[in-house]
C-alpha atoms as a PDB file:
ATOM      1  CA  UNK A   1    -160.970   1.779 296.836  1.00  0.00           C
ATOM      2  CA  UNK A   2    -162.132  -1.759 297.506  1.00  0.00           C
ATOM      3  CA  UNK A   3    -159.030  -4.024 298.094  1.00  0.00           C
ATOM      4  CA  UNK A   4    -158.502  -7.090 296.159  1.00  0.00           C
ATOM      5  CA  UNK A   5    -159.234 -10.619 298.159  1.00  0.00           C
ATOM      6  CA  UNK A   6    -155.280 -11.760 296.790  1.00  0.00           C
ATOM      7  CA  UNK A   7    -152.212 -10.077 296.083  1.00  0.00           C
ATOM      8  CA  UNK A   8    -149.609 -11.698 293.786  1.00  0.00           C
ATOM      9  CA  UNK A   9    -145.802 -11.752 294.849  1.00  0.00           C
ATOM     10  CA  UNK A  10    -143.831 -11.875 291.763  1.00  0.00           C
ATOM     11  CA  UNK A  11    -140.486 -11.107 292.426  1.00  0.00           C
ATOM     12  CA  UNK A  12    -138.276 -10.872 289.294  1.00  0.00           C
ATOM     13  CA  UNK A  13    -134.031 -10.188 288.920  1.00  0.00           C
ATOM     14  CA  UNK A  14    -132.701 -10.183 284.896  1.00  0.00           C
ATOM     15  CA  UNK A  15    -135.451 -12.614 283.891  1.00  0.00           C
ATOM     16  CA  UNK A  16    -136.246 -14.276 280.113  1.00  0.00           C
ATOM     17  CA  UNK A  17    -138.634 -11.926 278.475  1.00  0.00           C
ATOM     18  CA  UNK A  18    -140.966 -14.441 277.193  1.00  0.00           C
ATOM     19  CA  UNK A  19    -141.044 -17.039 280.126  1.00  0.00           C
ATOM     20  CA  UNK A  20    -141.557 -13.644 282.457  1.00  0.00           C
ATOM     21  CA  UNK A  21    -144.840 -13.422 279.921  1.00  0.00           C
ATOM     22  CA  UNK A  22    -146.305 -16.478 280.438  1.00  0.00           C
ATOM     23  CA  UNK A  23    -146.148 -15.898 283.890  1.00  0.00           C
ATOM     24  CA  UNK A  24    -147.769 -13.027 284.010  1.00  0.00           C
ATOM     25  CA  UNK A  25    -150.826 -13.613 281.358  1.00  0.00           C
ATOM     26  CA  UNK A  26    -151.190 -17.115 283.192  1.00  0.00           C
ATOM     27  CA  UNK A  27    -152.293 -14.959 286.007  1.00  0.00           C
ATOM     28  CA  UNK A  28    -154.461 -12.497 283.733  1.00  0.00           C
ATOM     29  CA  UNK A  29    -156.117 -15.035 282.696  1.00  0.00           C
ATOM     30  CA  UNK A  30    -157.214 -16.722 285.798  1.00  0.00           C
ATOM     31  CA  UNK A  31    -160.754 -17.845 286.623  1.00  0.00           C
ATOM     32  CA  UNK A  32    -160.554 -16.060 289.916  1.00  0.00           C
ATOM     33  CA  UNK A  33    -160.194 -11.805 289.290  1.00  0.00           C
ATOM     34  CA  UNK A  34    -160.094 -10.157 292.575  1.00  0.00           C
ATOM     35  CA  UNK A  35    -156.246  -9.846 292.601  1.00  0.00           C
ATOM     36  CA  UNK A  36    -153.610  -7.341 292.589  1.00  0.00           C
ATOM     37  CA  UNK A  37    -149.686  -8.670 291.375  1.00  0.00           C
ATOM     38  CA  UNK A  38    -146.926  -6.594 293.043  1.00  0.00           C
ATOM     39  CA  UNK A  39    -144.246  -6.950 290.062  1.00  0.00           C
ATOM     40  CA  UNK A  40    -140.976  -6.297 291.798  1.00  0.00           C
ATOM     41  CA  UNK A  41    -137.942  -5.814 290.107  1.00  0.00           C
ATOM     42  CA  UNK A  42    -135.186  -7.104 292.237  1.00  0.00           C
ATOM     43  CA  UNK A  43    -132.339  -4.776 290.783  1.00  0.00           C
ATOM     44  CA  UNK A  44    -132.163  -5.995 287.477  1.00  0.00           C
ATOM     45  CA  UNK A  45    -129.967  -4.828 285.065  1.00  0.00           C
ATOM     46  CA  UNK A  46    -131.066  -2.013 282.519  1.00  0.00           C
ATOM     47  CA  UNK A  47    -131.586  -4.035 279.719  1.00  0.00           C
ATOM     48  CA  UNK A  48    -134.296  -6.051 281.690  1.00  0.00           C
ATOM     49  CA  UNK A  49    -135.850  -2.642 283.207  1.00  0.00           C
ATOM     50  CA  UNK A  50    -137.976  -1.479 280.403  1.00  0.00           C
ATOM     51  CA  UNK A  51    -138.814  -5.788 279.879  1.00  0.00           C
ATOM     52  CA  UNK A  52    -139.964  -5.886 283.176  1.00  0.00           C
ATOM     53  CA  UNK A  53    -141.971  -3.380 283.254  1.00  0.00           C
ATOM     54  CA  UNK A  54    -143.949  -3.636 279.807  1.00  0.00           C
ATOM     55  CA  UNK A  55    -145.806  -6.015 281.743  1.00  0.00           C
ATOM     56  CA  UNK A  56    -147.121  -3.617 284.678  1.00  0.00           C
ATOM     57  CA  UNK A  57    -148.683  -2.103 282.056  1.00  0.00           C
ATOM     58  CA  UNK A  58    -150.728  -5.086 280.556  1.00  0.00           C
ATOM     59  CA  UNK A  59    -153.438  -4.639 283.191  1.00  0.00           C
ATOM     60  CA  UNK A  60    -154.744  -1.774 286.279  1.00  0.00           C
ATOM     61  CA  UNK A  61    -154.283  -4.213 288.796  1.00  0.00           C
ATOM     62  CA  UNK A  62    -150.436  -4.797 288.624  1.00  0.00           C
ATOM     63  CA  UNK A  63    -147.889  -2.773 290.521  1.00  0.00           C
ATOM     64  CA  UNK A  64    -144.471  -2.259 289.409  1.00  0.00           C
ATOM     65  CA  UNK A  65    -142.118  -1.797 292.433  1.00  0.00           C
ATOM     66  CA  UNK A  66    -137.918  -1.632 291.504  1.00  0.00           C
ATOM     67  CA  UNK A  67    -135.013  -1.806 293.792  1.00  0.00           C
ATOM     68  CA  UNK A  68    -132.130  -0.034 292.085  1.00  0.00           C
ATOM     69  CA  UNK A  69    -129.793  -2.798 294.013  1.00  0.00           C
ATOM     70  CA  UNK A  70    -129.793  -6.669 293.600  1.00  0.00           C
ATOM     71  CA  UNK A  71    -130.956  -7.668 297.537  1.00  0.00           C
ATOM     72  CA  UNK A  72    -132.330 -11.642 297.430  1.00  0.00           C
ATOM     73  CA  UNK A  73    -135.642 -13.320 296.891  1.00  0.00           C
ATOM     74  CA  UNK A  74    -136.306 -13.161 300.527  1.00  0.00           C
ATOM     75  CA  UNK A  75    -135.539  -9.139 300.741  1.00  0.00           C
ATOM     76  CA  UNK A  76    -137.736  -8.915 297.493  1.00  0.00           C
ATOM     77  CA  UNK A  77    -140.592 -11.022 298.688  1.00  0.00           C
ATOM     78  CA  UNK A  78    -140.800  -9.218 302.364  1.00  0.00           C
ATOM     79  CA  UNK A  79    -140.446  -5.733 300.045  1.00  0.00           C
ATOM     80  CA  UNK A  80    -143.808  -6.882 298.262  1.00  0.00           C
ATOM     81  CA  UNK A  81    -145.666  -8.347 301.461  1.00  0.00           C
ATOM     82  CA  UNK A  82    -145.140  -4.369 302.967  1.00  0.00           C
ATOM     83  CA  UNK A  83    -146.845  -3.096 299.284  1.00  0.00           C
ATOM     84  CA  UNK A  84    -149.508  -6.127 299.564  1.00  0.00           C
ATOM     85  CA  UNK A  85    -153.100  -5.466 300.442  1.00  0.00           C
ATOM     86  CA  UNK A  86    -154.660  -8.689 300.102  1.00  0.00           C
ATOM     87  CA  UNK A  87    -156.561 -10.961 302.435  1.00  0.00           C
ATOM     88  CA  UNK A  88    -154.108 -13.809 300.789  1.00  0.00           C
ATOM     89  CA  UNK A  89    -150.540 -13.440 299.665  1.00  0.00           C
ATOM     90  CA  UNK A  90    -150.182 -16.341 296.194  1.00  0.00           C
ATOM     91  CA  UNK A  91    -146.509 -17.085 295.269  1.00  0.00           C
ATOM     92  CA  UNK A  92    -145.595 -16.915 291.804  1.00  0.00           C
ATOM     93  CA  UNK A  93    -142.032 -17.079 289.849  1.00  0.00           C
ATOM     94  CA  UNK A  94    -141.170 -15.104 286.718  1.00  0.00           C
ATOM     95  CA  UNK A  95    -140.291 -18.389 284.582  1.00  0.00           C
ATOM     96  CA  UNK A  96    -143.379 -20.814 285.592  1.00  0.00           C
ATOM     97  CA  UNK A  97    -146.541 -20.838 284.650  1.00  0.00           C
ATOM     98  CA  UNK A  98    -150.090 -21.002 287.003  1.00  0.00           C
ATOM     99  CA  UNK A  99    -152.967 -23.478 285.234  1.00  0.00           C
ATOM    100  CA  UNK A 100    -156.427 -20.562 284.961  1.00  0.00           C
ATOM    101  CA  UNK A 101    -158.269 -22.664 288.244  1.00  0.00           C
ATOM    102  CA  UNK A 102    -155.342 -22.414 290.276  1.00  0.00           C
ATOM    103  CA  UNK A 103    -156.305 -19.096 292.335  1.00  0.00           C
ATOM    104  CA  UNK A 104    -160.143 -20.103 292.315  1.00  0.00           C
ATOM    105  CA  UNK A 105    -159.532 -23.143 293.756  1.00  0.00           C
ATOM    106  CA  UNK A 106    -156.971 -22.673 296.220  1.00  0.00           C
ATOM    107  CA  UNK A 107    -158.554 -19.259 297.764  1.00  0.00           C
ATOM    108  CA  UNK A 108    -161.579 -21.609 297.797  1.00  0.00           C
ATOM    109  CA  UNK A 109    -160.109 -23.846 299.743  1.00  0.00           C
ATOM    110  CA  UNK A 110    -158.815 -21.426 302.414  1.00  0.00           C
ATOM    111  CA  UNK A 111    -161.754 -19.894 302.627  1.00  0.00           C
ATOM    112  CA  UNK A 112    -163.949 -23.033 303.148  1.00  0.00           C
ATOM    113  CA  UNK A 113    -161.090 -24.551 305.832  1.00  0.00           C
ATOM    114  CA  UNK A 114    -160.168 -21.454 308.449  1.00  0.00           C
ATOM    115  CA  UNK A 115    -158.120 -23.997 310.126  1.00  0.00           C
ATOM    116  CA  UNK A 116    -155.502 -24.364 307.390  1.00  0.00           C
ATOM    117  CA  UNK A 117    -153.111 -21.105 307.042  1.00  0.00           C
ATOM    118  CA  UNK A 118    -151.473 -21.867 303.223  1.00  0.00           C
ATOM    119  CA  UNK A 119    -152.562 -24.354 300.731  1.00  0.00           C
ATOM    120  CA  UNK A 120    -150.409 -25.299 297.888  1.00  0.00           C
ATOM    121  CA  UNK A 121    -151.166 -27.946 294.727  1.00  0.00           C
ATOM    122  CA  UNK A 122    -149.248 -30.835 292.726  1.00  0.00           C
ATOM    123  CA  UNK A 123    -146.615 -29.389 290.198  1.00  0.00           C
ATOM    124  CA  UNK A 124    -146.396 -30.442 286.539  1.00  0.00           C
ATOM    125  CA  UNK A 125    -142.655 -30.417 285.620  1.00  0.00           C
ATOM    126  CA  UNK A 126    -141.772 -28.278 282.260  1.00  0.00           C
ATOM    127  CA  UNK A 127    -138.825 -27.791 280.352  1.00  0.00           C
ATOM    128  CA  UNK A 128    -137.183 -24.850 278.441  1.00  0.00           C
ATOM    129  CA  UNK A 129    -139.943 -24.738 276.084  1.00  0.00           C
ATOM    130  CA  UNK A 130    -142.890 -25.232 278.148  1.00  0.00           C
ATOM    131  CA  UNK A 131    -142.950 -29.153 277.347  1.00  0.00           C
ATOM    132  CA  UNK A 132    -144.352 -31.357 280.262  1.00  0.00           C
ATOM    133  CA  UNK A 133    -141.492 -33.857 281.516  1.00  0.00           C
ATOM    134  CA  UNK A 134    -142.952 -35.022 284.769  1.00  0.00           C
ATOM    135  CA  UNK A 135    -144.881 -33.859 288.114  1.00  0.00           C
ATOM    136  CA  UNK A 136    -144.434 -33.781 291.328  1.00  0.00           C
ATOM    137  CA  UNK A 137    -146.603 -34.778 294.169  1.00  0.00           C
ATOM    138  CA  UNK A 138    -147.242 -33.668 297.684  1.00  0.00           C
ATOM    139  CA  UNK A 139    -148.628 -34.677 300.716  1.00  0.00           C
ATOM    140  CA  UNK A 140    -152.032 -33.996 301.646  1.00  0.00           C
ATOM    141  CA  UNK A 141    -151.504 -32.738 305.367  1.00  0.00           C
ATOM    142  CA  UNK A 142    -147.646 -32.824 305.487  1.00  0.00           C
ATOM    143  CA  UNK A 143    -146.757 -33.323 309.367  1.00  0.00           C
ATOM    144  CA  UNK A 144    -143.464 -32.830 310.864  1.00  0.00           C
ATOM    145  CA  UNK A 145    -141.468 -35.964 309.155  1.00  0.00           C
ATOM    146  CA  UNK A 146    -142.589 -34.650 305.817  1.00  0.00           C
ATOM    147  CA  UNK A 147    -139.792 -31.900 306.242  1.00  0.00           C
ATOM    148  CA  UNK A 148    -136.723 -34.654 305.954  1.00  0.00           C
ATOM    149  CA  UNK A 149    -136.681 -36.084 302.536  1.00  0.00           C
ATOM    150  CA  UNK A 150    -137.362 -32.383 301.138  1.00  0.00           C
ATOM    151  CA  UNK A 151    -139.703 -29.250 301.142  1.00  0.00           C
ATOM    152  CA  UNK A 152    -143.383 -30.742 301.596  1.00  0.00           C
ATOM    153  CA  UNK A 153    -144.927 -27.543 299.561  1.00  0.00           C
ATOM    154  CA  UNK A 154    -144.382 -26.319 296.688  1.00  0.00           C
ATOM    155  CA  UNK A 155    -143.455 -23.063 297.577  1.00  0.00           C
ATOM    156  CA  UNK A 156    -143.861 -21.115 293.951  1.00  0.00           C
ATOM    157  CA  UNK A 157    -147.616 -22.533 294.181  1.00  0.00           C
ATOM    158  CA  UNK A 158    -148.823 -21.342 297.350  1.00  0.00           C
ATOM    159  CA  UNK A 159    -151.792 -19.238 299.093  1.00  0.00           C
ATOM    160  CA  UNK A 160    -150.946 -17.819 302.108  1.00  0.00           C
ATOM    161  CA  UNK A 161    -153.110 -15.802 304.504  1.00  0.00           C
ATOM    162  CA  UNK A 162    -151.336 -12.541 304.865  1.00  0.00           C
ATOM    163  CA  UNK A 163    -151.758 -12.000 308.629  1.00  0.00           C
ATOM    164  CA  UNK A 164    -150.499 -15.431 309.069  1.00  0.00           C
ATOM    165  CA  UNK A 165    -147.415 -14.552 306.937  1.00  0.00           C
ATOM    166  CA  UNK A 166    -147.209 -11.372 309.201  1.00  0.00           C
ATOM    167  CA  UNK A 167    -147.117 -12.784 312.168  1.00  0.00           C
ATOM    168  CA  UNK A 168    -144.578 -15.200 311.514  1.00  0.00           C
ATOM    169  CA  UNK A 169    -142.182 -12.021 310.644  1.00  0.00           C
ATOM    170  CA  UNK A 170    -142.159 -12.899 307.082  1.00  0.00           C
ATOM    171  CA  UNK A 171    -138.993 -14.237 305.557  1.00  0.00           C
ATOM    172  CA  UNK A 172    -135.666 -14.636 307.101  1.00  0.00           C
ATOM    173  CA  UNK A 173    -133.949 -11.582 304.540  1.00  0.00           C
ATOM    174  CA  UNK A 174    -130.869 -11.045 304.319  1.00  0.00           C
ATOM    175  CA  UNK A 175    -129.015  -8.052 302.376  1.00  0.00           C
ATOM    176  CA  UNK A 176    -127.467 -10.704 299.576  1.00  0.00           C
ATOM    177  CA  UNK A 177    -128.826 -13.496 298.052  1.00  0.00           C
ATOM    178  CA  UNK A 178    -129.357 -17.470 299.636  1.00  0.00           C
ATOM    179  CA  UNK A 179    -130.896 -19.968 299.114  1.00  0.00           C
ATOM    180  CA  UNK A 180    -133.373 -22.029 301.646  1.00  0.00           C
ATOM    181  CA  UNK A 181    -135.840 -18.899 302.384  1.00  0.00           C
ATOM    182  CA  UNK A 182    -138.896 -21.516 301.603  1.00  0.00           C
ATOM    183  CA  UNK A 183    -137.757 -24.286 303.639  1.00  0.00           C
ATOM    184  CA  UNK A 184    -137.195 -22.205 306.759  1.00  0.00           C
ATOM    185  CA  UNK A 185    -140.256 -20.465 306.265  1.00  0.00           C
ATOM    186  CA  UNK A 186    -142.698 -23.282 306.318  1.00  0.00           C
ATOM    187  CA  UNK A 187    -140.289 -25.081 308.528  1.00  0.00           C
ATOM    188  CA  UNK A 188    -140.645 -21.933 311.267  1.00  0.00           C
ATOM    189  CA  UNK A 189    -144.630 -21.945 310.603  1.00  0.00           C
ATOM    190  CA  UNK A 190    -145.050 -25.293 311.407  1.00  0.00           C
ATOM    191  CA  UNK A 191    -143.024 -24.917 314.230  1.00  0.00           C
ATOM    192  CA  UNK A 192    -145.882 -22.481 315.581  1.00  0.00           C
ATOM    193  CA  UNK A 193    -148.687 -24.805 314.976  1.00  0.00           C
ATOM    194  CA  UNK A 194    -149.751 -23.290 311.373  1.00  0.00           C
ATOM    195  CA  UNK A 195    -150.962 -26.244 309.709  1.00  0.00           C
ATOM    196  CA  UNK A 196    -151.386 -26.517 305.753  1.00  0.00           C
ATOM    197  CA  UNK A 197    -152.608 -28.452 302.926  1.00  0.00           C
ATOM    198  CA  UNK A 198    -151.877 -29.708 299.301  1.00  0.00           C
ATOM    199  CA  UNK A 199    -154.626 -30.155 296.956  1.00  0.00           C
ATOM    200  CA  UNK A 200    -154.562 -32.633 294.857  1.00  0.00           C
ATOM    201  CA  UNK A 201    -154.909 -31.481 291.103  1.00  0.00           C
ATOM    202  CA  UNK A 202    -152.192 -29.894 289.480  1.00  0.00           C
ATOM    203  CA  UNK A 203    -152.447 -26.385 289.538  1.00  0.00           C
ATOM    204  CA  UNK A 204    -149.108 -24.946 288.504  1.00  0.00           C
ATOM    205  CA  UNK A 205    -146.577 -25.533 285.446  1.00  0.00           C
ATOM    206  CA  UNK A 206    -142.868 -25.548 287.414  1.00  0.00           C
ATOM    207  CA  UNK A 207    -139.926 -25.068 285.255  1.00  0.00           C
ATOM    208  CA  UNK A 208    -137.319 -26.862 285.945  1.00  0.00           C
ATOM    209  CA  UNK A 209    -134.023 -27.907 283.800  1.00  0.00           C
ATOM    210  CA  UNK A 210    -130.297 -28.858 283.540  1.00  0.00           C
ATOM    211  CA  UNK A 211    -129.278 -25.668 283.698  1.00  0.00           C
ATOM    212  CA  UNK A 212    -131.861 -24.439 286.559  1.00  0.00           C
ATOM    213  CA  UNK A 213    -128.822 -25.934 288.723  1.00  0.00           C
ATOM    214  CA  UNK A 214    -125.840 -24.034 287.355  1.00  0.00           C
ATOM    215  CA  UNK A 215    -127.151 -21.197 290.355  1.00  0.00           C
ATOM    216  CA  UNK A 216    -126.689 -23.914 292.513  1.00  0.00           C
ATOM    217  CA  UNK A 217    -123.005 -23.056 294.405  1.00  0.00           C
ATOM    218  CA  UNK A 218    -121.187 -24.329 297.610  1.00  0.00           C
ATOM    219  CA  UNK A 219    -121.871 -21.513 300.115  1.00  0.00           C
ATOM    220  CA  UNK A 220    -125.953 -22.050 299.297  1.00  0.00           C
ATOM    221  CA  UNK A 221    -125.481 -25.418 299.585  1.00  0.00           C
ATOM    222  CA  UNK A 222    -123.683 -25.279 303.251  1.00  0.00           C
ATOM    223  CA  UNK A 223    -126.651 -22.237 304.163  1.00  0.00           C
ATOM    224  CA  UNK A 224    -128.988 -25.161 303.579  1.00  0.00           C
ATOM    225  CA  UNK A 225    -127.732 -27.591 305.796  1.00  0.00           C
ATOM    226  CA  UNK A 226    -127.601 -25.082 308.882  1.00  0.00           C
ATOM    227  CA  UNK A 227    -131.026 -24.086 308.042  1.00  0.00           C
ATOM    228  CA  UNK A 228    -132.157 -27.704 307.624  1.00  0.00           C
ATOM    229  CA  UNK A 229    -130.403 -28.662 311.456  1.00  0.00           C
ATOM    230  CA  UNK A 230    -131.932 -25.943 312.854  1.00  0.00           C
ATOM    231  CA  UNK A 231    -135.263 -26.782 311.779  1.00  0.00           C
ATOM    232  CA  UNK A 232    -135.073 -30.208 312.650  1.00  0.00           C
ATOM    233  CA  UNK A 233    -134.528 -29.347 315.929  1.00  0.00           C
ATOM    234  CA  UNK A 234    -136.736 -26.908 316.675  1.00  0.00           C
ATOM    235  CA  UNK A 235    -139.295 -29.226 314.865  1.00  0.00           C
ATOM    236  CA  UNK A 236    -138.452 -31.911 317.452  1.00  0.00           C
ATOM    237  CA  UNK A 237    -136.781 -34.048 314.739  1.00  0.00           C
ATOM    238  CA  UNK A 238    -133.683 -36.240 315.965  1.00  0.00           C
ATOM    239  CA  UNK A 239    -130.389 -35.277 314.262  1.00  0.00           C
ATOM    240  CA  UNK A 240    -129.150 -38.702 315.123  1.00  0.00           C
ATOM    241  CA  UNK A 241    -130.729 -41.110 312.511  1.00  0.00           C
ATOM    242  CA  UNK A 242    -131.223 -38.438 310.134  1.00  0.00           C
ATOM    243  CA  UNK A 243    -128.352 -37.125 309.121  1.00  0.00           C
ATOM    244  CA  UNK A 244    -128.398 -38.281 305.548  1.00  0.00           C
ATOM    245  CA  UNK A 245    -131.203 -35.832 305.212  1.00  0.00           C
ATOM    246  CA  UNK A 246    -129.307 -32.974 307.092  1.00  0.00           C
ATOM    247  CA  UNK A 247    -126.505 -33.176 304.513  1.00  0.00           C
ATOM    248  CA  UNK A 248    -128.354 -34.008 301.248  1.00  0.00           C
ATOM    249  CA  UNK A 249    -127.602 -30.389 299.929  1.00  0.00           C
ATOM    250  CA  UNK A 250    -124.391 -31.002 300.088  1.00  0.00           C
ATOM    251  CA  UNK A 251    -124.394 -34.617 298.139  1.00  0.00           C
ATOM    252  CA  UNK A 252    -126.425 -32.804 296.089  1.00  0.00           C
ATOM    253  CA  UNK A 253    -124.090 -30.083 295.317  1.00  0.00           C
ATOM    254  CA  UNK A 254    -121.710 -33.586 294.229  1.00  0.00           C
ATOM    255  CA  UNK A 255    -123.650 -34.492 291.542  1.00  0.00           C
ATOM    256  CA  UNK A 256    -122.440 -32.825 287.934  1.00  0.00           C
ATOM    257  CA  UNK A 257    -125.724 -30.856 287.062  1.00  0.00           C
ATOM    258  CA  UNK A 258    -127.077 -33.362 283.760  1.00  0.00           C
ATOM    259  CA  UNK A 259    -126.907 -36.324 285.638  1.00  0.00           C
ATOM    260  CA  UNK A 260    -128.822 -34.601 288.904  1.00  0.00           C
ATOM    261  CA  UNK A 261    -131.810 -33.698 286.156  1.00  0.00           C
ATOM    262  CA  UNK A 262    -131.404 -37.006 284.953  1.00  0.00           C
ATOM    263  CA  UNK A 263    -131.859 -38.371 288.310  1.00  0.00           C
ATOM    264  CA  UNK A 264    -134.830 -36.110 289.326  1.00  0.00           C
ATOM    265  CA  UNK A 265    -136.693 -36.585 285.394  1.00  0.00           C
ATOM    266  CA  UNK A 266    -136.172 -40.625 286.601  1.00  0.00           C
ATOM    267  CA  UNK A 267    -138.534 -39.461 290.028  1.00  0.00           C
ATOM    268  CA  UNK A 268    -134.915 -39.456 292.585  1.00  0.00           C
ATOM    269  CA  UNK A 269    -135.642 -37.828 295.457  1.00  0.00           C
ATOM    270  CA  UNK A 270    -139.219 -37.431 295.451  1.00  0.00           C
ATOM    271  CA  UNK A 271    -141.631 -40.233 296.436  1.00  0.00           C
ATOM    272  CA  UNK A 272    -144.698 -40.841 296.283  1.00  0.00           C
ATOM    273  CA  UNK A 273    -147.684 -38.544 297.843  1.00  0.00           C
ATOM    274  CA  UNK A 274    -148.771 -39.800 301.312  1.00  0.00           C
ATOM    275  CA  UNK A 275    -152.378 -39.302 302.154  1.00  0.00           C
END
């Protein structure tokens, strides 16, 4: 059997039946049709089994994989990279939504620059209904300084090649759930000379409210900072002079949850795209 050219991580635990549809028919109806999805069910509770997967069974090429515990999006995502059997691995979350071009144009890309390893896209901002509230830009090229302020990819939005993700040993998993598994990822692949891109178009529909940050808590917030210090380093990035951004989970974590969306729907935090 011929294997597909992408394989789709969608990693699900108790999600919203009808945003975890949009997600998946925004991939069915992509442009681009040599995929796979690997639809893993992260120990969801039995109400959500039989939700989650109704959707395997929209289409041939998705693969329903459970875990009868609750492990951690990194756990989950490393579980679906061992099912994978793409040539690329494409992110996707079960409450956002990917624009029809997105995997035609970003496999493009990768395919017509071998010397990028993951290429990711600008992000339009949706609410709890789908509504458009913003976007959010990236760099071009991000180098090393792009790391401080925040994540310079938009993780949910990205095309990886799979022996690249390989041979970086995949995702730092733990047995429970954290947060930060994206940051040290692209932090530790840049660290070994992977470089990547953005494109410039908006390619993916990110959902993000005031209550996306009631999952924020303390202990995630403190996991951050150590993984952002020890990135820093490694990345060659002076501590001293940059501690603001070291600790910005934590002032983060300060801010009562409406006035941080406030603050982010107002463009805090994120500037504008350089190059």
């Amino acid at each position: 059997m011929k294997k597909p050219v992408v394989s789709v991580l969608l990693c699900v635990h108790n999600p919203k039946k009808e945003q975890l549809e949009q997600a998946v028919d925004s991939i069915l109806v992509q442009t681009f049709t040599d995929w796979e999805m690997i639809l893993y069910d992260d120990g969801s509770g039995q109400g959500f089994v039989d939700v989650i997967y109704a959707q395997s069974l929209k289409d041939e090429r998705i693969r329903y994989v459970r875990s009868c515990d609750h492990h951690s999006l990194a756990y989950g995502l490393n579980a679906a990279l061992c099912q994978a059997k793409g040539e690329f691995i494409a992110r996707m979350d079960g409450d956002d939504i990917s624009h029809p071009r997105r995997l035609e144009l970003e496999v493009a890309f990768l395919k017509a620059h071998p010397e990028y390893a993951y290429v990711g896209c600008y992000l339009a901002l949706i609410d709890e209904k789908g509504a458009c509230w913003g976007t959010r830009r990236y760099p071009r090229e991000p180098v090393k300084e792009d790391f401080l302020p925040y994540l310079p990819y938009p993780h949910p939005a990205m095309v990886i090649r799979k022996e690249i993700l390989i041979e970086c040993g995949g995702y730092a998993a733990g047995e429970k759930p954290r947060r930060g598994e994206d940051y040290e990822l692209f932090m530790q692949l840049h660290k070994n000379g992977k470089q990547g891109a953005n494109l410039s178009e908006t390619l993916f529909y990110y959902r993000e409210t005031a209550e996306s940050y009631k999952r924020r808590k303390l202990k995630f917030q403190l996991q951050e900072i150590g993984i952002r210090a020890r990135g820093f380093k490694e990345l060659g990035l002076p501590l001293f002079g940059n501690l603001h951004h070291v600790v910005k989970p934590l002032a983060v974590w300060l801010v009562p949850r409406r006035l941080l969306f406030r603050m982010k729907q107002r463009g805090w935090s994120y500037g504008q795209a350089r190059g």
